[in-house]
Structure formats: C-alpha cells, structure tokens
Protein backbone atom coordinates (compact mmCIF):
# COMPACT_ATOMS: atom_id res chain seq x y z
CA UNK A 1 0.00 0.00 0.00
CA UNK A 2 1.64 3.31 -0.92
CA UNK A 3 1.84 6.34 1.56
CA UNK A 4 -0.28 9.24 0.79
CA UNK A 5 1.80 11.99 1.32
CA UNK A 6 0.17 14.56 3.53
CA UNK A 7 -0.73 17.93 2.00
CA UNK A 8 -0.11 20.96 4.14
CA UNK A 9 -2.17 23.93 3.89
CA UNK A 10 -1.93 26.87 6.04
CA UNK A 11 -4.89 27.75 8.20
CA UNK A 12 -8.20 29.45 7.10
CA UNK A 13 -8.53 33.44 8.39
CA UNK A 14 -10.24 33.96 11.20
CA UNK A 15 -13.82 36.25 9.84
CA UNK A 16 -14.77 39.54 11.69
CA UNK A 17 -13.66 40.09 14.90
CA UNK A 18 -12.78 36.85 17.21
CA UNK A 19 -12.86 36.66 20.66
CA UNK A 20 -10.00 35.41 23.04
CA UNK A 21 -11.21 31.72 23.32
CA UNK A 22 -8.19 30.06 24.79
CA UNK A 23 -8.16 27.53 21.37
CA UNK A 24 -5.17 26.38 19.53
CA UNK A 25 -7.28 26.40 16.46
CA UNK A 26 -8.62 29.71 16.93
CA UNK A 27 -5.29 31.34 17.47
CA UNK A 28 -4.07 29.48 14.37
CA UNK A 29 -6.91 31.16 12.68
CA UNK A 30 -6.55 34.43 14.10
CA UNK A 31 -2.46 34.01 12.87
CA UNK A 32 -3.59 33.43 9.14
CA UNK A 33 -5.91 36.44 9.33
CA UNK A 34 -3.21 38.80 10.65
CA UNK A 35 -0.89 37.45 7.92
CA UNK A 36 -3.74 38.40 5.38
CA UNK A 37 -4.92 41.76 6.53
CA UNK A 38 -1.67 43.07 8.69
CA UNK A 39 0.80 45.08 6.49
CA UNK A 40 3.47 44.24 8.82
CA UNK A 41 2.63 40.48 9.10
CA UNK A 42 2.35 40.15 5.47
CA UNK A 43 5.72 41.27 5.04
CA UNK A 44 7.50 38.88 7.65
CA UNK A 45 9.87 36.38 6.92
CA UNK A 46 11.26 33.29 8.89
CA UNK A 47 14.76 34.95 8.85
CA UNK A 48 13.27 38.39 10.03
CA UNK A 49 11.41 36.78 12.90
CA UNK A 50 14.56 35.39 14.50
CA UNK A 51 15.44 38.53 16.53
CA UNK A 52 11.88 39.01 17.72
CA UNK A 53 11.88 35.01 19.15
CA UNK A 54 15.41 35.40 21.12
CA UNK A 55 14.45 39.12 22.55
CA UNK A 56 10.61 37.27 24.00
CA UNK A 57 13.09 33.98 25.44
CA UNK A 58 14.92 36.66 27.53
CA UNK A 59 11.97 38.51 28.37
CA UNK A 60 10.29 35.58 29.79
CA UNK A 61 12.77 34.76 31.84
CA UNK A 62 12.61 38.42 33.04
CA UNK A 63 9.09 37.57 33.87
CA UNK A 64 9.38 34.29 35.32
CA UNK A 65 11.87 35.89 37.85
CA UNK A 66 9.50 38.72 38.77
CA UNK A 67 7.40 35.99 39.91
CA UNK A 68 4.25 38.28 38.47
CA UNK A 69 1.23 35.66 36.70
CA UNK A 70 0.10 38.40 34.30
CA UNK A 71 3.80 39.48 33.39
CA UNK A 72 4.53 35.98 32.95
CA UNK A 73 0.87 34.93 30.88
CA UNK A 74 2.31 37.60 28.56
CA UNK A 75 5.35 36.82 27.88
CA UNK A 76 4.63 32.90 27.70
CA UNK A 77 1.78 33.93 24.91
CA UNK A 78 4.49 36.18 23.18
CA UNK A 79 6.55 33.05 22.51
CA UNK A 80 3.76 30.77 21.79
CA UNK A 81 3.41 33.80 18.93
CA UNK A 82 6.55 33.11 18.01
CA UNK A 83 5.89 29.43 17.28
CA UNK A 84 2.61 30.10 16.04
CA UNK A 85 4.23 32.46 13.51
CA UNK A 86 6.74 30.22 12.41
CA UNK A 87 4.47 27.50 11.64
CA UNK A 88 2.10 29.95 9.39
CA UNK A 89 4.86 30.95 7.19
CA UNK A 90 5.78 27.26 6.58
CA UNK A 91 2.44 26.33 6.46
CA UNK A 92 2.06 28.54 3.39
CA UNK A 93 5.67 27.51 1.95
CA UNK A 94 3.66 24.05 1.79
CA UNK A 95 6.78 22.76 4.34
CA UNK A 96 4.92 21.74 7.83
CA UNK A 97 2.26 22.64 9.62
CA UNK A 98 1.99 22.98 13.81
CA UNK A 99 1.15 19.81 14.11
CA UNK A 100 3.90 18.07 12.54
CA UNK A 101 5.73 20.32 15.25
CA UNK A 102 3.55 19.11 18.12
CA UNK A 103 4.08 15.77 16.83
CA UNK A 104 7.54 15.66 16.08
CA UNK A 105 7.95 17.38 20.21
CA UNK A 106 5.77 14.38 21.64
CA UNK A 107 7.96 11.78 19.03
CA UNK A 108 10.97 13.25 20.75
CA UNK A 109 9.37 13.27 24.34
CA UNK A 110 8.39 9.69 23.95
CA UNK A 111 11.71 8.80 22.58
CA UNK A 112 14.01 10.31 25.64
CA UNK A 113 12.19 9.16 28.37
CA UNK A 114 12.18 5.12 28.00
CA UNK A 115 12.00 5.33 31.97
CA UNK A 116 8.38 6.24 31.84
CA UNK A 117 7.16 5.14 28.73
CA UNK A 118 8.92 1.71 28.36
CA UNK A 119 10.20 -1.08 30.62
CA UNK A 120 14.00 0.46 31.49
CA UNK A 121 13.89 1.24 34.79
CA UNK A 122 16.41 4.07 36.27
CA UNK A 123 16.28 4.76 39.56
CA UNK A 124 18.32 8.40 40.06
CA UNK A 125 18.43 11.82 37.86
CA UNK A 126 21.75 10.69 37.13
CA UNK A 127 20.94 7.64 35.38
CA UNK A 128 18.41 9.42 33.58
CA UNK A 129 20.68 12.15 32.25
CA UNK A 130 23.45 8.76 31.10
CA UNK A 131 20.06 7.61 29.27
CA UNK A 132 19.40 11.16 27.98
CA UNK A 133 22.67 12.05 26.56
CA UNK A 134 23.04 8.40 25.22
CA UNK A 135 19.50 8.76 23.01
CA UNK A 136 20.18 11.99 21.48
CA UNK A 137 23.90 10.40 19.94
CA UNK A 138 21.46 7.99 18.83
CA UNK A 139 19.57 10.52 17.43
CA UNK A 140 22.42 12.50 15.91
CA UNK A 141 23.79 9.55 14.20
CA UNK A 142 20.09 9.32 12.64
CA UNK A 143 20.74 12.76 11.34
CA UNK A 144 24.29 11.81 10.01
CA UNK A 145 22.44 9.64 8.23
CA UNK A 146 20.01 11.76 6.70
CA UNK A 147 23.21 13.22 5.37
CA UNK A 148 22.97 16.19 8.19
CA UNK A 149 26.27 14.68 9.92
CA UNK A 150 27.29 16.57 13.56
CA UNK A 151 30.31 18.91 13.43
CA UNK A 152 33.13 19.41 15.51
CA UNK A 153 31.60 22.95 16.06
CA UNK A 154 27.72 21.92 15.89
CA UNK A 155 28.12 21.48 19.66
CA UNK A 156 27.78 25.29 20.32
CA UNK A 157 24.17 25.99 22.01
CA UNK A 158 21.87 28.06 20.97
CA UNK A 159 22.02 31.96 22.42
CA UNK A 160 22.68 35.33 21.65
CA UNK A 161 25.32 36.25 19.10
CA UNK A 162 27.90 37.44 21.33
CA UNK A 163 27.44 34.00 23.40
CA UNK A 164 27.55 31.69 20.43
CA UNK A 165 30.71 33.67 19.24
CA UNK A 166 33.00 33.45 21.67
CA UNK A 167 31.62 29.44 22.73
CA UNK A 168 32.89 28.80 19.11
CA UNK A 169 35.95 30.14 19.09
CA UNK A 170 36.23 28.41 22.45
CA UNK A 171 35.77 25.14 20.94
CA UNK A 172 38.06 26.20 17.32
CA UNK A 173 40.43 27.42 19.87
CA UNK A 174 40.98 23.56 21.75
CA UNK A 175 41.08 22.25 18.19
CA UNK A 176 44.52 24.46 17.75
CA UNK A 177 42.70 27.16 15.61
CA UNK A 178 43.57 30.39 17.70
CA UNK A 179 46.44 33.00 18.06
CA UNK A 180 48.74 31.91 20.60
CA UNK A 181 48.90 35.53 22.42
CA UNK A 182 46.49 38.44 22.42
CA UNK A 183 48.32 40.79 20.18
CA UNK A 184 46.72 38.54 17.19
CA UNK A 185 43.39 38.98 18.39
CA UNK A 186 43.94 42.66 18.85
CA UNK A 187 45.53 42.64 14.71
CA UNK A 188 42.52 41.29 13.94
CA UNK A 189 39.99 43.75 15.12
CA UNK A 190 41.92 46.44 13.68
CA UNK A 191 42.22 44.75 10.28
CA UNK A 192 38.17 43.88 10.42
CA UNK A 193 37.55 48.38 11.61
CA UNK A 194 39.48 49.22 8.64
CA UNK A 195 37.66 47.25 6.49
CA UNK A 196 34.53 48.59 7.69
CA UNK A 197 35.96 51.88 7.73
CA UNK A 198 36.49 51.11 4.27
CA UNK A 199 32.75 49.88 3.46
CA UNK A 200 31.70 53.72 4.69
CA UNK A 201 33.96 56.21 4.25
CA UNK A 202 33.12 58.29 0.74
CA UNK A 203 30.13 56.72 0.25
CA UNK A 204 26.69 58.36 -0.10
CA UNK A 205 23.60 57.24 1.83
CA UNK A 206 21.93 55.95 -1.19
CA UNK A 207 25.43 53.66 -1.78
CA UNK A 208 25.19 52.56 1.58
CA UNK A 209 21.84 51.61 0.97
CA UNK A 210 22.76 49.62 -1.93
CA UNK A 211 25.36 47.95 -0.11
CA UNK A 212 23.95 47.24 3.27
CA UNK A 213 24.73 43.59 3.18
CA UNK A 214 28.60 43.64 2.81
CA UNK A 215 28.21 46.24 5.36
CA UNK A 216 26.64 44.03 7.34
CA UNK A 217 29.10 41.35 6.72
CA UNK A 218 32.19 43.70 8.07
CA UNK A 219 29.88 44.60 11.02
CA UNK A 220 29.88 41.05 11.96
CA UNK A 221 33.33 40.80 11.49
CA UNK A 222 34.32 43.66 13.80
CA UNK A 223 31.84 42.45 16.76
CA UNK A 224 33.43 38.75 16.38
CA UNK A 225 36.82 40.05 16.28
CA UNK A 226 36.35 42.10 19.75
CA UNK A 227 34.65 38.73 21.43
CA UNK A 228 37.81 37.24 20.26
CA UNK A 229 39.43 39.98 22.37
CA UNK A 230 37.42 39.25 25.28
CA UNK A 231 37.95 35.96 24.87
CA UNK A 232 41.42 36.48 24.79
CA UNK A 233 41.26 38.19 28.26
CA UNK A 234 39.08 35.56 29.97
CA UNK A 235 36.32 37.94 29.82
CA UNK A 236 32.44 37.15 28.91
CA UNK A 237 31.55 38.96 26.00
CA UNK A 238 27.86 38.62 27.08
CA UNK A 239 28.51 40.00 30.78
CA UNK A 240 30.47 42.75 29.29
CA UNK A 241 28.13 44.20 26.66
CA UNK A 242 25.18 43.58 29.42
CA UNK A 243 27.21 45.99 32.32
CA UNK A 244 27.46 48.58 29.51
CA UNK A 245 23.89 48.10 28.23
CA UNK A 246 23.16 48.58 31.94
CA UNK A 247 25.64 51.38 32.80
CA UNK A 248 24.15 53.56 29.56
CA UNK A 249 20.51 53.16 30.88
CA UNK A 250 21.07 54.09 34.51
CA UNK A 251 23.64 57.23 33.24
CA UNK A 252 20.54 58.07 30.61
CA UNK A 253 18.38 57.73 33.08
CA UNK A 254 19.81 60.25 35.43
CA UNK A 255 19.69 62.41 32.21
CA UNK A 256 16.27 61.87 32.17
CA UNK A 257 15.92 62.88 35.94
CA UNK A 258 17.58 65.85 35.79
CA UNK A 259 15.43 67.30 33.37
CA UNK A 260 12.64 66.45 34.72
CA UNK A 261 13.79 68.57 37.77
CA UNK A 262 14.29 71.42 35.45
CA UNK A 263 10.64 71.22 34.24
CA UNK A 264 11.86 69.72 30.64
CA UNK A 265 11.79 66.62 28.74
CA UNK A 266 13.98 64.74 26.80
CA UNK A 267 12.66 65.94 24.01
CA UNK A 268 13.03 69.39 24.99
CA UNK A 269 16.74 68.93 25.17
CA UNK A 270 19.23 69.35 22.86
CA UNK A 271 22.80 66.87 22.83
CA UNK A 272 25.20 69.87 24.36
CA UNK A 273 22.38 69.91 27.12
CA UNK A 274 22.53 65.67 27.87
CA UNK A 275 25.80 65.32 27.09
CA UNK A 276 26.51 67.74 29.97
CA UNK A 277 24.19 65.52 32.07
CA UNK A 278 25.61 62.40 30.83
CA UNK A 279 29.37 63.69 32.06
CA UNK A 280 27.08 64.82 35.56
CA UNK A 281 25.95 61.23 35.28
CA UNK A 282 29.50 59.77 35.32
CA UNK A 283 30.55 62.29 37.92
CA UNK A 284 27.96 60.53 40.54
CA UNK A 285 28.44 57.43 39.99
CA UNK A 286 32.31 57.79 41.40
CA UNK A 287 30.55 59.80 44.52
C-alpha cells in the first residue's frame, strides 16, 4: 500500500472580529488572518522573525523571575506567537504545519524518556541524564544519516550572538585554531575596523543603501573580532556588553531625571544639554 503523502495547507482566516477563546485552532486562525490583513505580518519572513523570538526567550525569563502571573501569561503567549508564527509561514511555503511540530515534540518526548514510557527502569536523575545524553547520539547519528552529519563545532548551544561567538571560538580554539597571544586577536579587530571603515567612508547614503549587506558582513566581522578579544582576556563577551547596556541606561536615566527637575523633557533637550548631564551622570556614579 503506498503512503499518501500529507498535504499541508496553512490555516483558514479567522472572519470579523474573534474573541479570546483560549483555542489552539482559533489562534491558528486568528495568525492566518493577521498574515492576510496586517501590512506588517504580510511582510514577515522566517529569517526576520529570529530577533523578535530570542528578545521574547529573555523577556520571559525576566518575567518568570519577577514571579508576576500576568507578566509571565504575557510573555509565555508572546513566545507561543513566536511558534505560532513560524508555523504559518511554513504552512504557506507548503513545508509543515503545527502539528507536525507538536508531533515531532511528543515523538521526541516519547523517545528520551524510556524510563516512563517503556520497561528500562532508572532509579536516580543521574541515570536518567546517562540515558538522555546516550539517546540523542542515537539521534544525531540518525541525522548523520540523513546526510545532516554533527560537526566538531555543531556542539555550540543556541544563544545570543555574542554567546555563540566566543563558545565557538572556544571550541576552534581547543582544536589548535587560535592565536597563541592576544596581540593577534587585537591585529585582527583592527584589520576587520578598517575594512569597515572602508565599506563607509566616501560613500553616499543611497550607496550605503545599496550595499547594506557587505556592510553588514564587516559589522559582523568587527563584533566577532572584539569577542575574540574578550575571549582572549578571559572575559564574557555577554557579561560585558550587558554591564554597559546597563551602565548607559542608569547614566541616561539620570539624564532623564535631571530634566525632569528642570521642568523639561527629553525631548526638549538638545545633545550639548545631555551630554553635559551624561558627564554629571559619570561624575555621581564615582561619589
């Protein structure tokens, strides 16, 4: 008997306006309408959505440690978007549907817990984390065989650029791909600024426009060069970029205070005015 090959079709809109049911199907619905009718949804890609799914992950787990049920609801529905998203647009490529996902999650479920769903029988977390890590090498050499064989640098998880970029040169690094001091890291980063120097200097907007993806490219180069640096100095890229995302919002903030004292807004302000402030804002934090 031959297998009929399933066809996937992405969901019907959603007609009028729908109320908040608390159904899968209805929010799959209500995802194919907004991909019909929403100029911004309609314009969405897989590729452009991957920013949007890491920033919710990290907001969740903002939420999750604020301990606050409708912060957390939220931010749990705004990555269930995510997914939801994700399956319309390959719904409509004709690839999957959500659930083949749901399906392929309980497959792998099933699959990695024998202790519960077969006869094995392990008695500790520690067994079950030998019996864990021993399934998915099962599963990866499945995958080799599908032709999708596991790197030497495949082993990097999943996380924000700046994480992923240093844990590979990490792992390139014990394979005897690295500089043996920091002075070659350093050469590096210089060699990738003057390329993007390069990219930009004599060039008008509209030339920049039309080459915004080598641009781009030597962006990327320069921000994995200086994680290379960091790496270098047995510093967390991550940690480092996240004190001075957090030192420019507290010294912005007291920019923002200040004015408000004075009766104006940030708006109001001009950049002689707040960069004043911001060398104020410096100023108190070493009182």
């Amino acid at each position: 008997m031959s297998i009929i090959e399933k066809q996937i079709s992405a969901p019907t809109p959603v007609q009028g306006k729908p109320a908040a049911s608390g159904k899968l199907n209805d929010l799959l619905a209500l995802m194919a309408r907004l991909r019909s009718d929403c100029p911004w949804d309609k314009k969405q890609s897989n590729h452009s959505l991957i920013p949007y799914a890491i920033e919710e992950a990290y907001e969740l787990g903002e939420a999750v440690q604020s301990d606050d049920d409708e912060d957390i609801k939220g931010e749990l529905g705004d990555v269930l978007l995510q997914v939801v998203f994700h399956c319309q647009l390959y719904a409509e490529q004709g690839r999957f549907d959500m659930s083949d996902v749901i399906a392929t999650l309980q497959e792998k479920l099933i699959r990695r817990h024998p202790h519960v769903f077969e006869a094995e029988t392990l008695t500790d977390e520690a067994a079950v984390k030998a019996r864990w890590d021993e399934i998915k090498v099962e599963e990866q050499q499945a995958r080799a065989a599908r032709g999708k064989p596991k790197r030497r640098l495949d082993k990097t998880k999943a996380g924000s650029a700046l994480m992923q970029a240093q844990e590979v040169q990490k792992q390139a690094s014990k394979l005897g791909f690295d500089w043996e001091g920091i002075s070659g890291a350093f050469d590096k980063l210089d060699e990738e600024i003057a390329e993007l120097k390069d990219e930009l200097t004599d060039k008008s907007t509209e030339e920049r426009k039309a080459n915004i993806v080598d641009i781009e490219k030597e962006l990327g180069d320069c921000m994995f060069a200086l994680v290379n640096v960091a790496r270098k100095l047995n510093l967390d890229a991550e940690t480092a970029t996240l004190t001075c995302v957090h030192k420019f919002k507290s010294r912005f903030g007291y920019i923002e205070e200040q004015l408000s004292a004075a009766g104006k807004r940030l708006e109001d302000s001009d950049i002689d005015e707040m960069d004043a402030l911001w060398e104020a804002a410096k100023q108190h934090e070493r009182a």
